[in-house]
Protein backbone atom coordinates (compact mmCIF):
# COMPACT_ATOMS: atom_id res chain seq x y z
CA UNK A 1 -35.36 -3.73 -4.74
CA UNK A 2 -32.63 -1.09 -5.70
CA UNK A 3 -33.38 1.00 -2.71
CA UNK A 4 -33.28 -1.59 -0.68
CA UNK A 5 -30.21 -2.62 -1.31
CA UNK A 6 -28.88 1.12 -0.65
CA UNK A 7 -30.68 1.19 2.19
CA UNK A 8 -28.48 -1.91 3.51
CA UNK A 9 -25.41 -1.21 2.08
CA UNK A 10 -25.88 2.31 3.66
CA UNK A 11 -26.80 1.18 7.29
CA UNK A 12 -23.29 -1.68 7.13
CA UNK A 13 -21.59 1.15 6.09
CA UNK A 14 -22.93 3.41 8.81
CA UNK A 15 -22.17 -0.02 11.15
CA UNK A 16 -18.77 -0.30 9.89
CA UNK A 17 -18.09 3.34 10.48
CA UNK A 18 -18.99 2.72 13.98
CA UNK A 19 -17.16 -0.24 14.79
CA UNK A 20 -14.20 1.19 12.58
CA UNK A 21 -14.20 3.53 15.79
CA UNK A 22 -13.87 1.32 18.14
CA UNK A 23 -11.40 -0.73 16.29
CA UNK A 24 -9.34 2.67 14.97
CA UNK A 25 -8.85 3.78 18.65
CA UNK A 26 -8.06 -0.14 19.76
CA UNK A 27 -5.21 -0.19 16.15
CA UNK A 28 -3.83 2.99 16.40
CA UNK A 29 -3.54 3.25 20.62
CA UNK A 30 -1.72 0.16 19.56
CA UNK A 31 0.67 1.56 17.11
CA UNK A 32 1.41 4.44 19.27
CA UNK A 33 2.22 2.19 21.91
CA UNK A 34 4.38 0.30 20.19
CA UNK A 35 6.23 3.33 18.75
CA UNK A 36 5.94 4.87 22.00
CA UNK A 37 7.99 1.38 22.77
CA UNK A 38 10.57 2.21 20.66
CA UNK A 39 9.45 0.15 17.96
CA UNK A 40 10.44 0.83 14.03
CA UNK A 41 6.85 2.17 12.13
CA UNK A 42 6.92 -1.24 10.38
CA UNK A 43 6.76 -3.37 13.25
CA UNK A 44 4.42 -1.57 14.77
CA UNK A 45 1.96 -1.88 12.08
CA UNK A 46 2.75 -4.95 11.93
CA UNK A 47 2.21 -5.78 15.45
CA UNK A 48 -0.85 -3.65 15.94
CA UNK A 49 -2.40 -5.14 12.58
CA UNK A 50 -2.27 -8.67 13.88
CA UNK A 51 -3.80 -8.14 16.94
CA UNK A 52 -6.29 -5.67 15.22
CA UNK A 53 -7.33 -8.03 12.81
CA UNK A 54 -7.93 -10.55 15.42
CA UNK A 55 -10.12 -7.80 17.52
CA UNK A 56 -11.35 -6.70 14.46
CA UNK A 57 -12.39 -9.82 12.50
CA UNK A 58 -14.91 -10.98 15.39
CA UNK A 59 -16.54 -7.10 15.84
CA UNK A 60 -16.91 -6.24 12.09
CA UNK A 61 -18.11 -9.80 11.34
CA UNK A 62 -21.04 -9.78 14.04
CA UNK A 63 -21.35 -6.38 14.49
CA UNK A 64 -21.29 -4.79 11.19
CA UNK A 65 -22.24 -7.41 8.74
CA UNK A 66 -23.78 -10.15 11.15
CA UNK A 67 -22.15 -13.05 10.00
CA UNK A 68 -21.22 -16.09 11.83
CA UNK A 69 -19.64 -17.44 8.82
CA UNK A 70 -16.13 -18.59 9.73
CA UNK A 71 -13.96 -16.80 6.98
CA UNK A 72 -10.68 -15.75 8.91
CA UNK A 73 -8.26 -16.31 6.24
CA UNK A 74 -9.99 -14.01 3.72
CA UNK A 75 -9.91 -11.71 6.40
CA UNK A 76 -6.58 -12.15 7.23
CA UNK A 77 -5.56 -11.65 3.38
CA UNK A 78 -7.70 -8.60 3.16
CA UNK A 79 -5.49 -7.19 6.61
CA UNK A 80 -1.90 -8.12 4.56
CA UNK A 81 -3.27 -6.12 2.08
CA UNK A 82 -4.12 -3.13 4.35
CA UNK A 83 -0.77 -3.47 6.05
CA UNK A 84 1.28 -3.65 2.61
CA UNK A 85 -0.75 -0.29 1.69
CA UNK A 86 -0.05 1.41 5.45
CA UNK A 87 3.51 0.62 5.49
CA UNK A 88 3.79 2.02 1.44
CA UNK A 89 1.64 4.80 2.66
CA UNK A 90 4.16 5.39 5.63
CA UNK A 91 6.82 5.26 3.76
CA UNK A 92 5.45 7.61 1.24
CA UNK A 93 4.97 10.35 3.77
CA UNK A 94 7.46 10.37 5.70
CA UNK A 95 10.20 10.60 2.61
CA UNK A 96 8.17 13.14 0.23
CA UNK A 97 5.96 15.05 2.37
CA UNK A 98 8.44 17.07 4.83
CA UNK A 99 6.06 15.51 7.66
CA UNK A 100 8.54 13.79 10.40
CA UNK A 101 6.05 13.23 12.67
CA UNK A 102 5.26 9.19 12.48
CA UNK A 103 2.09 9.67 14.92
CA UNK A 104 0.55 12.41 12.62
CA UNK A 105 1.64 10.14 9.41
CA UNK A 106 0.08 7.18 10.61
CA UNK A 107 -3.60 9.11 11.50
CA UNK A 108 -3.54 10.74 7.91
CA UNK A 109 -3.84 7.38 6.57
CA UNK A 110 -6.62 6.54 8.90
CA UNK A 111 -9.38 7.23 6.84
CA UNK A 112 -8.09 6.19 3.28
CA UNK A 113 -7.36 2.64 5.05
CA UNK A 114 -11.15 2.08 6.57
CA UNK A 115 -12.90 2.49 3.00
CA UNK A 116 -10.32 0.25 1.37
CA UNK A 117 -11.03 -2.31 4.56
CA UNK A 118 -14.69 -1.91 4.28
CA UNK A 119 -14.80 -1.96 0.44
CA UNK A 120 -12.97 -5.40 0.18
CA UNK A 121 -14.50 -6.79 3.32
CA UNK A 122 -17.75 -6.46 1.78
CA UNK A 123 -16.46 -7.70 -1.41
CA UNK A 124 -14.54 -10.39 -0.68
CA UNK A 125 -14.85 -11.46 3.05
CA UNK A 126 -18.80 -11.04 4.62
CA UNK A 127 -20.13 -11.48 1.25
């Protein structure tokens, strides 16, 4: 039973991973459009979360944990949550690292921001 259960959590995770791809390059070529645009770093993670989450809500939910259940505003919360930490995260490295460079910034937070997402989608949203 126990390796079964690794064995599933392991292949949504491998899923997610995938999918995070997809959605990552969709997010971030969003982001760097929108600060391409002129945009201040918080309204374009703010922009490119909403539309992410909308992209992303329908391709994690069938693709990664097949569900057809219709839980948008857990979702939703678990995306203000993400954005809350990005923006901190931002903010954080722009003012104590030395690193000016918003584009480079916002990739190092790439990866810390897809296990929280997948840890408290599984948790709280595709459950």
């Amino acid at each position: 039973m126990l390796k079964d259960k690794t064995l599933a959590l392991n292949n949504h995770f491998i899923r997610f991973i995938l999918v995070g791809i997809l959605n990552t390059i969709v997010g971030y070529g969003l982001f760097a459009l929108f600060i391409y645009l002129g945009l201040h770093y918080s309204l374009a993670v703010l922009l490119s979360t909403i539309l992410g989450v909308l992209f992303n809500y329908k391709s994690i939910g069938s693709l990664v944990f097949s569900s057809k259940a219709k839980r948008l505003h857990r979702f939703v919360a678990v995306y203000l949550f993400i954005y809350c930490l990005n923006v901190s995260g931002l903010w954080m490295i722009l003012t104590y690292t030395g690193i000016e460079n918003i584009y480079l910034s916002g990739a190092v937070l790439l990866a810390p921001m897809a296990v929280v997402s997948f840890v408290l989608n599984k948790k709280f949203v595709f459950i």
